[in-house]
N, C-alpha and C. Protein backbone atom coordinates (compact mmCIF):
# COMPACT_ATOMS: atom_id res chain seq x y z
N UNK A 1 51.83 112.52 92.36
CA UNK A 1 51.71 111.40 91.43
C UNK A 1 50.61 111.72 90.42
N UNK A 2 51.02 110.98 89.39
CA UNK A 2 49.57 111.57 88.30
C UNK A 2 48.25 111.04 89.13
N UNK A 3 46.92 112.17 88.42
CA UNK A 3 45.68 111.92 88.82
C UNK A 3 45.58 111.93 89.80
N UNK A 4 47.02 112.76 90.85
CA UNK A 4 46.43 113.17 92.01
C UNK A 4 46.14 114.92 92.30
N UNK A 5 45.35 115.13 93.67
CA UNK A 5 45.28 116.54 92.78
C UNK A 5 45.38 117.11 94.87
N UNK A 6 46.43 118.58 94.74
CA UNK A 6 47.22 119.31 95.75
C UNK A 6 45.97 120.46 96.11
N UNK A 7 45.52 119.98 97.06
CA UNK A 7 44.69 122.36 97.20
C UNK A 7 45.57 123.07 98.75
N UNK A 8 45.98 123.76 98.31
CA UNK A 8 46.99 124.38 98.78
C UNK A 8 46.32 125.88 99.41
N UNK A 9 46.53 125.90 101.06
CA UNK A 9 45.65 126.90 101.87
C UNK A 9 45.74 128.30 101.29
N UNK A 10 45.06 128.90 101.41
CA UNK A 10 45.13 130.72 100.37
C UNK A 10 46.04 131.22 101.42
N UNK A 11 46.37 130.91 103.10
CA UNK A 11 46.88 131.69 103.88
C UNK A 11 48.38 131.19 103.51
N UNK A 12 48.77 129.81 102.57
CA UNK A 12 50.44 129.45 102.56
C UNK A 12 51.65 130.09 102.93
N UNK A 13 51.22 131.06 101.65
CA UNK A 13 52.49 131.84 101.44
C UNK A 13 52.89 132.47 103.05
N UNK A 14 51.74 133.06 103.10
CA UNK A 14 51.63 133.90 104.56
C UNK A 14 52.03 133.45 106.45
N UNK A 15 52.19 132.12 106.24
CA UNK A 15 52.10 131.14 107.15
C UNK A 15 51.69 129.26 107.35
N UNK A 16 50.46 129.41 107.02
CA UNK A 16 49.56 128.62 107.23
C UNK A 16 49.94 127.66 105.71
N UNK A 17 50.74 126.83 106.28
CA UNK A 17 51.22 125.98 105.49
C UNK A 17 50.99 124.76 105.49
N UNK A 18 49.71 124.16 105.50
CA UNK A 18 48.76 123.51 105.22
C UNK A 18 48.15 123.22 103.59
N UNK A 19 47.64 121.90 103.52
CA UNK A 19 47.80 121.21 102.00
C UNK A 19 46.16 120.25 102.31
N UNK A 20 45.72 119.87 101.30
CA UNK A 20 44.62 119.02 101.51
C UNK A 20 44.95 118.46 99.98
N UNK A 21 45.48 116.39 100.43
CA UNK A 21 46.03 116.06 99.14
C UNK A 21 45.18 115.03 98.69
N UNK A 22 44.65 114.16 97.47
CA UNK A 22 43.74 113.39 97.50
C UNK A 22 44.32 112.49 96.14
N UNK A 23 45.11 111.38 96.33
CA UNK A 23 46.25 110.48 95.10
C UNK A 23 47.46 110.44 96.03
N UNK A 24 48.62 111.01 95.87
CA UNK A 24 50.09 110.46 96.26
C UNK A 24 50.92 111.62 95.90
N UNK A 25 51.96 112.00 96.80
CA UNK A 25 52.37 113.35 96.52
C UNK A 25 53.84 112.70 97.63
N UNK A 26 55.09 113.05 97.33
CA UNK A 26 55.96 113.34 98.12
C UNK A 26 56.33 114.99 98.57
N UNK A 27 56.39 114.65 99.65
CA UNK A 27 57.49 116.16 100.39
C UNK A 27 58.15 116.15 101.27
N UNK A 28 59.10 116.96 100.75
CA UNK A 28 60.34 117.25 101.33
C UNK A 28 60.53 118.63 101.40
N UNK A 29 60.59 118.35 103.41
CA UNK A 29 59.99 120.00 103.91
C UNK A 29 60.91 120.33 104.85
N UNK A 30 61.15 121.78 104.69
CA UNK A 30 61.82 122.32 105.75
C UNK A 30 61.42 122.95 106.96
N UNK A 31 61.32 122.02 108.09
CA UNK A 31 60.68 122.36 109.51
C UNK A 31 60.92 123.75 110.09
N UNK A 32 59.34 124.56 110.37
CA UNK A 32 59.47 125.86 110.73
C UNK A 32 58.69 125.98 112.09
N UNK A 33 59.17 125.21 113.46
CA UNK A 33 58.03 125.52 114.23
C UNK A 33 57.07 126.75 114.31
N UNK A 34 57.42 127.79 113.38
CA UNK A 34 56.73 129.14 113.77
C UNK A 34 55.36 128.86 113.19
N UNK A 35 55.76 127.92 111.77
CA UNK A 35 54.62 127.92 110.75
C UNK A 35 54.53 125.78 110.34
N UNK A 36 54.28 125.42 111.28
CA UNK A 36 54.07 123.92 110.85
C UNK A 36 53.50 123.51 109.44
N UNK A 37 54.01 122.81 109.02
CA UNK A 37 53.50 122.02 107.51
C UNK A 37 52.44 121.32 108.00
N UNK A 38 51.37 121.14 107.37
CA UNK A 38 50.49 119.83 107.17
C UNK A 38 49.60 119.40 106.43
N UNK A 39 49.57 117.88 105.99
CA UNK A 39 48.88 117.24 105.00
C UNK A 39 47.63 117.04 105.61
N UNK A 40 46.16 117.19 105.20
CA UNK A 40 45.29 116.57 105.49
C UNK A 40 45.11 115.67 104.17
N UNK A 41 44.76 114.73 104.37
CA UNK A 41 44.00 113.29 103.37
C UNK A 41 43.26 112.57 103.80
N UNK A 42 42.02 112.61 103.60
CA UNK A 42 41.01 111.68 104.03
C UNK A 42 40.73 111.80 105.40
N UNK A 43 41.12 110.65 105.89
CA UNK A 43 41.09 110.82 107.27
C UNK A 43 41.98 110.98 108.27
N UNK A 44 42.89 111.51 107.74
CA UNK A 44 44.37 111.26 108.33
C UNK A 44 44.82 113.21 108.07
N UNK A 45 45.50 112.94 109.28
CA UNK A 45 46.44 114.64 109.54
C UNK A 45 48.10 114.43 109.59
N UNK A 46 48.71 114.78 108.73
CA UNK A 46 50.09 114.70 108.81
C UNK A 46 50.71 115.71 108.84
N UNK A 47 51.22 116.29 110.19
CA UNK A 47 52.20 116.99 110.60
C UNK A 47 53.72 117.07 110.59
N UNK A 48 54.46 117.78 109.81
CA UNK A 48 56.09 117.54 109.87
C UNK A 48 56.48 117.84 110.91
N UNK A 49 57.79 117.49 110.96
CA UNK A 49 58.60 117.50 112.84
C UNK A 49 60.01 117.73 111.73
N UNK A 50 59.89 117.91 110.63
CA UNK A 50 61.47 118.37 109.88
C UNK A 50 61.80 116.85 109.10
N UNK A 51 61.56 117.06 107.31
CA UNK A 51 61.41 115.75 107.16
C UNK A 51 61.02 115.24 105.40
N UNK A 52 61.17 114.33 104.91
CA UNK A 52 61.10 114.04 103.90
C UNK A 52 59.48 112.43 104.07
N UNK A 53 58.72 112.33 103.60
CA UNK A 53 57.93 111.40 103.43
C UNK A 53 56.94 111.36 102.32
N UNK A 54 56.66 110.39 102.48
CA UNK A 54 54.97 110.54 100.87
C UNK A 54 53.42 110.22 101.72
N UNK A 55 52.74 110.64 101.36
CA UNK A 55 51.17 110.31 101.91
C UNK A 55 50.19 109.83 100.12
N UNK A 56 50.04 108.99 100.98
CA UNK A 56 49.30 108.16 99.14
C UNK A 56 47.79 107.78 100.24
N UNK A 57 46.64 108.16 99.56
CA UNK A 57 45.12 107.58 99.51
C UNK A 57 44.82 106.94 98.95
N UNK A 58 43.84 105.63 99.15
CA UNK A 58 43.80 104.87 98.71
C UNK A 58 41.86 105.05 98.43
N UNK A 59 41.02 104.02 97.68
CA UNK A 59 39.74 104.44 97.01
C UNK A 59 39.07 104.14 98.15
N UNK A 60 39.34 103.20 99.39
CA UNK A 60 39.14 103.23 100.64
C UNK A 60 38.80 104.32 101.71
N UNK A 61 39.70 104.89 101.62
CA UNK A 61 39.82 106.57 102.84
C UNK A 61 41.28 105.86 103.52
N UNK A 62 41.66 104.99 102.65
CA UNK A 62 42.90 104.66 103.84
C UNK A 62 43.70 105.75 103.69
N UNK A 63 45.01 106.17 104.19
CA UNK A 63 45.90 106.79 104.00
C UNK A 63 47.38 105.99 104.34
N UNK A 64 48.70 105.56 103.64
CA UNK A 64 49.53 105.65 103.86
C UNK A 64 50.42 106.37 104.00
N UNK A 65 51.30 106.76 105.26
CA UNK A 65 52.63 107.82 105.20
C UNK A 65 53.72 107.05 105.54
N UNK A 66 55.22 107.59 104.50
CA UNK A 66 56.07 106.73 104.17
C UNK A 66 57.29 107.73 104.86
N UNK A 67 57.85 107.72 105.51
CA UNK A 67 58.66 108.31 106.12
C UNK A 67 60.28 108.27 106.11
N UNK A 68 60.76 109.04 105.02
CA UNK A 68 62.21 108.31 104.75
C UNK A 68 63.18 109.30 105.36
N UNK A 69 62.83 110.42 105.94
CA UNK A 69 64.13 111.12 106.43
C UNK A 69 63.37 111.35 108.00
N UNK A 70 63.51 112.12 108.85
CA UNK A 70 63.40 113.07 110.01
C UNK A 70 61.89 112.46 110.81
N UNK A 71 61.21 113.21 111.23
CA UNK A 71 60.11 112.72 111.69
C UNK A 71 58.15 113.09 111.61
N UNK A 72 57.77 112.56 111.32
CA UNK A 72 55.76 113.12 111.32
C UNK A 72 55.36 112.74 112.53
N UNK A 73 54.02 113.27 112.44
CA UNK A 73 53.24 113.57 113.73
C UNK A 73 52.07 113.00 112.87
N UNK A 74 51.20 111.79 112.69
CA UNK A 74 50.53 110.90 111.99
C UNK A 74 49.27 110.88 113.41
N UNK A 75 47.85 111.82 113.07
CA UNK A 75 46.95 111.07 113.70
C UNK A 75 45.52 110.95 112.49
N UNK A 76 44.79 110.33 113.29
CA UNK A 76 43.34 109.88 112.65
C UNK A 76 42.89 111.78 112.75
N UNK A 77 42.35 111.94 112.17
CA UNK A 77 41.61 113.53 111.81
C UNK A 77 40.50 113.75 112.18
N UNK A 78 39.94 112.81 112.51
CA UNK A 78 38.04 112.74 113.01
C UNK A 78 37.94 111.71 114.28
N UNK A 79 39.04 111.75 114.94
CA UNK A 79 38.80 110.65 116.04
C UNK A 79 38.58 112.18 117.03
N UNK A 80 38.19 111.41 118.55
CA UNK A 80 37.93 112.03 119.65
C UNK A 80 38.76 112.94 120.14
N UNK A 81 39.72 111.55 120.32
CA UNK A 81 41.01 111.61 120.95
C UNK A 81 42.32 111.75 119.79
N UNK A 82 42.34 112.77 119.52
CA UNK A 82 43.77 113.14 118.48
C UNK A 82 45.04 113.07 118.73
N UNK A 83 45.15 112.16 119.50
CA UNK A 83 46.68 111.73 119.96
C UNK A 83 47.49 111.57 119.01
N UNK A 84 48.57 112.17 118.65
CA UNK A 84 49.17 111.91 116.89
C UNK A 84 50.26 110.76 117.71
N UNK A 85 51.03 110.00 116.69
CA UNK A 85 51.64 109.19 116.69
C UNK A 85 53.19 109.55 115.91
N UNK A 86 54.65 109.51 116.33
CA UNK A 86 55.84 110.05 115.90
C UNK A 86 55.87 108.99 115.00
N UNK A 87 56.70 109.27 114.07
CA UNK A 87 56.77 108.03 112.69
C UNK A 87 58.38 109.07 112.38
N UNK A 88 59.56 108.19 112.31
CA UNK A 88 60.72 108.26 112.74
C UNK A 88 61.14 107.58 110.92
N UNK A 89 62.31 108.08 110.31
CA UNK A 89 62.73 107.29 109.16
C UNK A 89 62.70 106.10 109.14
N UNK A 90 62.14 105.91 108.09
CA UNK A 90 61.66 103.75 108.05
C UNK A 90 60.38 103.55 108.47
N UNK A 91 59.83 104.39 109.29
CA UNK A 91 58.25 103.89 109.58
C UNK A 91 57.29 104.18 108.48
N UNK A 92 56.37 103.35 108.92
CA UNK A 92 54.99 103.63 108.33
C UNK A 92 53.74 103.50 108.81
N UNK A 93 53.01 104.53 108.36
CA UNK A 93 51.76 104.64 109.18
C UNK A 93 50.57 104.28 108.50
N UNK A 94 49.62 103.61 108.90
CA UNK A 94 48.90 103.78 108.24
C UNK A 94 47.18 103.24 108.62
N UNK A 95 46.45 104.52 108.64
CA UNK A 95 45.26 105.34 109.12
C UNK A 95 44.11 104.61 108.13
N UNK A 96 43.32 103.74 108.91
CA UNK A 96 42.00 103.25 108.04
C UNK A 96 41.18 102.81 109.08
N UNK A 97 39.82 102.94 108.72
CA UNK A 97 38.69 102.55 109.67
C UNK A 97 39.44 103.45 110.97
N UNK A 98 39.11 104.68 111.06
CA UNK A 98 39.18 105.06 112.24
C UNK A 98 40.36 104.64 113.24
N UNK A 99 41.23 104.37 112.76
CA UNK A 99 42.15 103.58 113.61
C UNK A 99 44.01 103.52 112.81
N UNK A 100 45.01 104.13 113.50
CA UNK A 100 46.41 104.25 113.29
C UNK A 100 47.46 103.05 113.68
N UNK A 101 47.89 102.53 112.86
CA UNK A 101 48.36 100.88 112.53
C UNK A 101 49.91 101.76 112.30
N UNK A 102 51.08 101.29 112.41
CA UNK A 102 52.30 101.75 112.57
C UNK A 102 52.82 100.85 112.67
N UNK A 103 54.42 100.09 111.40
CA UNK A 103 55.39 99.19 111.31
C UNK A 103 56.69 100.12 111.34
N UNK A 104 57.27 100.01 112.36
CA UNK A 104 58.78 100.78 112.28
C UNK A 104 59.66 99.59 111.35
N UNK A 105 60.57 100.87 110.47
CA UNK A 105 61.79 99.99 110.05
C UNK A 105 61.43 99.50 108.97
N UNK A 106 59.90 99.54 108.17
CA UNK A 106 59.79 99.20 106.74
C UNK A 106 60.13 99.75 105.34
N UNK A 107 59.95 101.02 105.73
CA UNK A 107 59.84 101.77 104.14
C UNK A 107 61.72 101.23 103.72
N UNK A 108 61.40 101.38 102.27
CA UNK A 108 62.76 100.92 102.00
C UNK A 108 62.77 102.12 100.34
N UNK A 109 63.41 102.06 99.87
CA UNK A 109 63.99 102.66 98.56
C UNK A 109 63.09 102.67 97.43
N UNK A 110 62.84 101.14 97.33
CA UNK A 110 62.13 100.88 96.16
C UNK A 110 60.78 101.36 96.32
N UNK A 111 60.14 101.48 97.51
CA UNK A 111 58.67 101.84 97.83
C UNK A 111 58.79 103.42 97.13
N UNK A 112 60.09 103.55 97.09
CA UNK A 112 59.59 105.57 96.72
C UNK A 112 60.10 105.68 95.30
N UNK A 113 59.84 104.57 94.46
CA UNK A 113 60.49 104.19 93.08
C UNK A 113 59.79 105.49 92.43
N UNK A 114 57.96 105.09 93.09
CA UNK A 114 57.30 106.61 92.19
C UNK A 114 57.41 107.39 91.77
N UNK A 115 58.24 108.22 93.16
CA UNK A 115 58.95 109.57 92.69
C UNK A 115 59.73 109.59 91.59
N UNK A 116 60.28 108.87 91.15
CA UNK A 116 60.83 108.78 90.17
C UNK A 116 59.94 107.91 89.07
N UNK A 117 59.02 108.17 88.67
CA UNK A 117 57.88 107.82 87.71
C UNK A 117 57.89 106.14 87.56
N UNK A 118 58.41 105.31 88.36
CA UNK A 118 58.44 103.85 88.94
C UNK A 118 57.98 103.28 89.15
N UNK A 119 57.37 102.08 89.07
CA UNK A 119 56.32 101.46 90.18
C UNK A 119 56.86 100.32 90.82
N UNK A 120 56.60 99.57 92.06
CA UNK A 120 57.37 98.77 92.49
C UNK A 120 56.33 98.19 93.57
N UNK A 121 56.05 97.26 93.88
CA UNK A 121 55.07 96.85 94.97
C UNK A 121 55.58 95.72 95.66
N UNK A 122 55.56 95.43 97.13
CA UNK A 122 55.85 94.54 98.42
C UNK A 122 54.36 94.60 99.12
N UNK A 123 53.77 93.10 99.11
CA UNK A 123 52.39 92.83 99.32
C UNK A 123 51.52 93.62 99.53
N UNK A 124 51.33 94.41 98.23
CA UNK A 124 50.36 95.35 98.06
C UNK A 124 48.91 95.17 98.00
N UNK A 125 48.11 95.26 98.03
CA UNK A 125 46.66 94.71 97.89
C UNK A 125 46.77 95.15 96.13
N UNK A 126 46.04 94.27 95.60
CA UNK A 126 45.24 94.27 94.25
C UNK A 126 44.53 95.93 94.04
N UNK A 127 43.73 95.94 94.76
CA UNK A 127 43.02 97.15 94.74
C UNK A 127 43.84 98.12 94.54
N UNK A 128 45.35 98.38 95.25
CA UNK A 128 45.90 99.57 95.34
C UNK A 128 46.74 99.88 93.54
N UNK A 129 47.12 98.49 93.55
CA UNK A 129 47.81 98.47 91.88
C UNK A 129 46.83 98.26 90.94
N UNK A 130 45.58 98.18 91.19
CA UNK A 130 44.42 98.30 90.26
C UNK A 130 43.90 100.02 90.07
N UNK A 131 44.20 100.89 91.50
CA UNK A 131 44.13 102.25 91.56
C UNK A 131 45.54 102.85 90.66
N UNK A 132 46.11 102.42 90.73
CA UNK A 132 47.70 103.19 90.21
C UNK A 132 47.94 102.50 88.47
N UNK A 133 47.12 101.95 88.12
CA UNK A 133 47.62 101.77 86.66
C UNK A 133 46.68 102.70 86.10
N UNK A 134 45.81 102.89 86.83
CA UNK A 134 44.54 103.87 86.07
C UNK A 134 45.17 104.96 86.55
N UNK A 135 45.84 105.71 87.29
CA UNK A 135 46.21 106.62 87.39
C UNK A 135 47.18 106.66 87.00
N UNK A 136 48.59 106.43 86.39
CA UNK A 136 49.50 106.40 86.26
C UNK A 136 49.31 106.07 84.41
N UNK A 137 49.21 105.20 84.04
CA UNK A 137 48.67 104.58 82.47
C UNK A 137 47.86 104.55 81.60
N UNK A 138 46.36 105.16 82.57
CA UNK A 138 45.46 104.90 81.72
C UNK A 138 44.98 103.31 81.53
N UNK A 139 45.15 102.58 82.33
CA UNK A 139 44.41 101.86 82.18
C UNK A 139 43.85 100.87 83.25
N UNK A 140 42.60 100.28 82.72
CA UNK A 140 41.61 99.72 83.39
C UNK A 140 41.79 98.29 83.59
N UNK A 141 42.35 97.91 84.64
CA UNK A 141 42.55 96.47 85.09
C UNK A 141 41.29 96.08 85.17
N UNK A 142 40.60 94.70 84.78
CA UNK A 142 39.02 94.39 85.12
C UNK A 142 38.85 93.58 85.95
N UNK A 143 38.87 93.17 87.22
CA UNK A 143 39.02 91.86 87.55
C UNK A 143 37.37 91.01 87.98
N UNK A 144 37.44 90.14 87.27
CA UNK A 144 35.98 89.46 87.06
C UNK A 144 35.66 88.46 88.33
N UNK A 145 37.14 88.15 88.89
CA UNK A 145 36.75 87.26 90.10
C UNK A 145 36.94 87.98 91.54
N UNK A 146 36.03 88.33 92.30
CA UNK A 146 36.38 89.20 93.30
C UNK A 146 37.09 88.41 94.62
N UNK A 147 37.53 87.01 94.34
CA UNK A 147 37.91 86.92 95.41
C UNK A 147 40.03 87.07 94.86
N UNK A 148 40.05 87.66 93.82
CA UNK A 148 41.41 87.77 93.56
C UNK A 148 41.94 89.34 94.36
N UNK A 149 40.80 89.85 94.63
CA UNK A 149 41.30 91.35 95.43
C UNK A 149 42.03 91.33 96.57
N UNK A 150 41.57 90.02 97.31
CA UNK A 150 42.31 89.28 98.45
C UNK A 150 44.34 89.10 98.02
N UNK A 151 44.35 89.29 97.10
CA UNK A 151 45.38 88.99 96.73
C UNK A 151 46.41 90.39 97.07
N UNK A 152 47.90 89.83 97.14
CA UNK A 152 48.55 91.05 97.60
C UNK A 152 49.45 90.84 95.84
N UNK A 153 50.36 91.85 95.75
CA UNK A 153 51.81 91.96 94.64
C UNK A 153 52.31 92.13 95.27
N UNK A 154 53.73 91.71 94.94
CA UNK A 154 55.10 91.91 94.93
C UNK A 154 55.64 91.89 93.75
N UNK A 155 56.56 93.37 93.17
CA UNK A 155 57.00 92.95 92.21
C UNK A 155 57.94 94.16 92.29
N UNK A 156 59.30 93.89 91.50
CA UNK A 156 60.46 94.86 91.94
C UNK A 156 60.12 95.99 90.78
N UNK A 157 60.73 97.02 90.94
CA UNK A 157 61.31 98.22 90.10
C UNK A 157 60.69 97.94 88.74
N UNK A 158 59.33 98.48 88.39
CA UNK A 158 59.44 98.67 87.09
C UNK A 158 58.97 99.73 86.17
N UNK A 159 59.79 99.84 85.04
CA UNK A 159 59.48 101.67 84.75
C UNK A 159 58.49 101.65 83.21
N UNK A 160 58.70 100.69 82.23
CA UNK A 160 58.17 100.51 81.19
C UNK A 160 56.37 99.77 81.70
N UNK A 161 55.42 100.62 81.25
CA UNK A 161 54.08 100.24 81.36
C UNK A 161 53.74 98.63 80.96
N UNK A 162 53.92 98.14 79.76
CA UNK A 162 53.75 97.14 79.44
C UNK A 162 54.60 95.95 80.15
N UNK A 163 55.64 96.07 80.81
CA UNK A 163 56.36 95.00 81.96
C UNK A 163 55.43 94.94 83.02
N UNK A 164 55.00 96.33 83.40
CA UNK A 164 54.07 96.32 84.66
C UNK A 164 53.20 95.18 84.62
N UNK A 165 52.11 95.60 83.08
CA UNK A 165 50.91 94.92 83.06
C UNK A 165 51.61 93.14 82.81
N UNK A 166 52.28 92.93 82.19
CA UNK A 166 52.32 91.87 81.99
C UNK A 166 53.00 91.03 83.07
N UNK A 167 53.94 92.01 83.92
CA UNK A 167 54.52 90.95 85.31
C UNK A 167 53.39 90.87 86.27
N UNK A 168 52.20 91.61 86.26
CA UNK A 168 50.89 91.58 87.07
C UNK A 168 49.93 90.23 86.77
N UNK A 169 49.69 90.53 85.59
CA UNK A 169 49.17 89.50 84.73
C UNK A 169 49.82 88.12 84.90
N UNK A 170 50.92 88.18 84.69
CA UNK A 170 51.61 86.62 85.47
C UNK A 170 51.16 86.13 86.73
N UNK A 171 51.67 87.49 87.58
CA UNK A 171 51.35 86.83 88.97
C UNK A 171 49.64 86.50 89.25
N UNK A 172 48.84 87.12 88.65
CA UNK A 172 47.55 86.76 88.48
C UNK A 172 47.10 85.27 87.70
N UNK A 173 48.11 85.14 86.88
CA UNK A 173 47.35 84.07 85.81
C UNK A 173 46.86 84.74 85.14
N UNK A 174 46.84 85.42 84.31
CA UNK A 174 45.84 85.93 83.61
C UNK A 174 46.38 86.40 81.87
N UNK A 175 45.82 86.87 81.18
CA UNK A 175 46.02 87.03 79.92
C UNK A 175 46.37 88.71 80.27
N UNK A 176 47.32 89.53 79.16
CA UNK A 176 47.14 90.75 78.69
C UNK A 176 46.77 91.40 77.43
């Protein structure tokens, strides 16, 4: 996703097919038990099991993984106990404060609008669509009342910048 940025292990090519991602990135990978894929982000380790998903960071250290084909191996990266967690098509995982939270059966279509340069949000926190217009648009949402961060979006499929801001702006009350 724009303004996110990929460092990609020097051993890749060679094996060691390992990624350290920090913004929003989809992949769609072809499972090699010889040579496992994996995302590190923040605090979170994402392992493929053969599989299509996205891992998006948030300004938090949260990490979401969106899982639309095959299966991940989703644990916390700095916990004790690294017990990873299977995340199956439709699940989602998602790694904050030290701790792995998992809804089977959510991800849906529109959540991966991105990939296709989209935006689309189902009770998103403020914060996260306040992170993605600045990355995505260039621009700086201001919000002067902090108890509006509490607030989630919902808003379907939209590809033109100025619908974004202004169907946001609605649901806020607010001027653009």
């Amino acid at each position: 996703a724009p303004g996110s940025r990929l460092t990609v292990a020097a051993g890749f090519s060679s094996g060691d097919r390992s990624v350290i991602l920090e913004g929003a990135a989809y992949f769609d990978v072809t499972h090699d038990d010889a040579h496992p894929f994996t995302v590190r982000a923040a605090g979170a380790e994402i392992r493929d099991i053969g599989t299509s998903f996205t891992v998006k960071t948030d300004a938090t250290g949260g990490v979401s993984v969106a899982v639309t084909h095959g299966t991940v191996a989703l644990r916390e990266a700095v916990s004790s106990t690294p017990t990873a967690v299977e995340l199956h098509a439709g699940d989602r995982g998602l790694v904050s404060a030290g701790s792995v939270e998992v809804t089977r059966g959510t991800v849906t279509e529109d959540e991966m609008a991105w990939t296709r340069g989209q935006l689309s949000y189902r009770d998103t926190p403020l914060s996260e669509v306040q992170a993605d217009l600045k990355r995505w648009y260039g621009i700086n949402l201001v919000v002067l009342d902090s108890a509006l961060f509490r607030l989630t979006i919902t808003m379907p499929v939209q590809q033109d910048s100025a619908k974004v801001v202004s169907t946001i702006a609605a649901a806020l009350g607010a001027d653009t």
